[in-house]
Protein backbone atom coordinates (compact mmCIF):
# COMPACT_ATOMS: atom_id res chain seq x y z
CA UNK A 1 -16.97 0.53 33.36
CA UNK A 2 -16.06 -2.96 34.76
CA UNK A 3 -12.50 -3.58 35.08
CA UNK A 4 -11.26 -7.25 36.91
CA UNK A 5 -8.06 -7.81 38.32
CA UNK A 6 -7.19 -10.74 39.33
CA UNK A 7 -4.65 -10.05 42.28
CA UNK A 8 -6.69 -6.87 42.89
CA UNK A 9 -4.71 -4.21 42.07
CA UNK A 10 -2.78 -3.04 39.15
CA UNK A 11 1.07 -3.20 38.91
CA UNK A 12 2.40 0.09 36.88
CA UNK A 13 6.09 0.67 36.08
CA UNK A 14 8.23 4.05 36.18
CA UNK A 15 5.91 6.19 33.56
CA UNK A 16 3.85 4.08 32.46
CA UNK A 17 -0.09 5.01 31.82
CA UNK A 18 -3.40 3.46 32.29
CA UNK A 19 -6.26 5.57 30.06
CA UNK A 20 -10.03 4.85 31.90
CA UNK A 21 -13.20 5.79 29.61
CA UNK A 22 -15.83 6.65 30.99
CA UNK A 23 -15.00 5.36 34.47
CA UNK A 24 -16.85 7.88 36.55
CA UNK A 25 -17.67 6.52 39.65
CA UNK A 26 -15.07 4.76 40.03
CA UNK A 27 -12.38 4.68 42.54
CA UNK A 28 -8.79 4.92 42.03
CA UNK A 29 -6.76 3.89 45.28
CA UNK A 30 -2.40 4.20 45.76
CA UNK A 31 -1.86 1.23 47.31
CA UNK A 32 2.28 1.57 46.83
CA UNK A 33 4.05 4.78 45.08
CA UNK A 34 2.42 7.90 43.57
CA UNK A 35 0.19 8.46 41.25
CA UNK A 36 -0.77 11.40 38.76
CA UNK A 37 -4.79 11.48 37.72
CA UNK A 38 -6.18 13.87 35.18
CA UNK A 39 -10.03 13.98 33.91
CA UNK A 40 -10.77 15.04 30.71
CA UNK A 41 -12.21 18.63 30.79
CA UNK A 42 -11.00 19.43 34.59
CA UNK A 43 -8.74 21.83 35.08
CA UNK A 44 -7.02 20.16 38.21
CA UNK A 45 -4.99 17.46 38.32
CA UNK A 46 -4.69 15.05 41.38
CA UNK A 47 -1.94 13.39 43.07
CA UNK A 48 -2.19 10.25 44.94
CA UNK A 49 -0.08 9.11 47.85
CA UNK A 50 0.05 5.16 48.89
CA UNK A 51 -3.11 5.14 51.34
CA UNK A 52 -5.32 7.72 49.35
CA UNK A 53 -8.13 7.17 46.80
CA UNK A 54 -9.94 9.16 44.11
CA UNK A 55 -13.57 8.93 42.96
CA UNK A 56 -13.76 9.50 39.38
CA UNK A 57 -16.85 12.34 39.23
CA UNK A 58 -16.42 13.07 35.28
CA UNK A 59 -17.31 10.91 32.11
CA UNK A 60 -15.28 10.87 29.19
CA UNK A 61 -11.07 10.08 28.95
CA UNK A 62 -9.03 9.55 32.98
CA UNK A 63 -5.62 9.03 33.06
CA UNK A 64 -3.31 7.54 35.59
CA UNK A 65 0.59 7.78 35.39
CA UNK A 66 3.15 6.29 37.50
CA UNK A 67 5.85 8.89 38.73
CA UNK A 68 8.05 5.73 40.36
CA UNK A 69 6.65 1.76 40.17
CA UNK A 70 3.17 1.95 41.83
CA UNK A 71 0.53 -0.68 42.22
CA UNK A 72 -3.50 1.21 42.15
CA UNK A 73 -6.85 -0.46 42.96
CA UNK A 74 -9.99 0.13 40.94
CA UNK A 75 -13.26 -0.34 41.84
């Protein structure tokens, strides 16, 4: 998965989702607000906090959601 972003991170509203395929190795970093993650076929969910990160370790559908206006990094 290659994803550019120009300013470096990614701006979400209130709610709003971002759906990653395939992304697994990636990681997902809070840089402001929090953030829900799911994986497809993983039965926990993660939460992320501005400050913390995620490394995407399955392949197939991630989500991210928004709970308030958050900005996430990718790489």
């Amino acid at each position: 998965m290659k994803l550019e972003l120009a300013s470096g991170a990614l701006q979400l509203s209130r709610g709003q989702t971002v759906k990653l395929r395939d992304a697994v190795g990636s990681t997902i970093c809070a840089r402001e607000g929090t953030v829900w993650i799911t994986e497809e076929k993983s039965r926990k969910d993660v939460v992320l906090e501005p400050g913390y990160c995620f490394r995407v370790d399955r392949p197939g559908l991630t989500i991210v959601q928004a709970f308030a206006d958050a900005s996430v990094s990718l790489a």
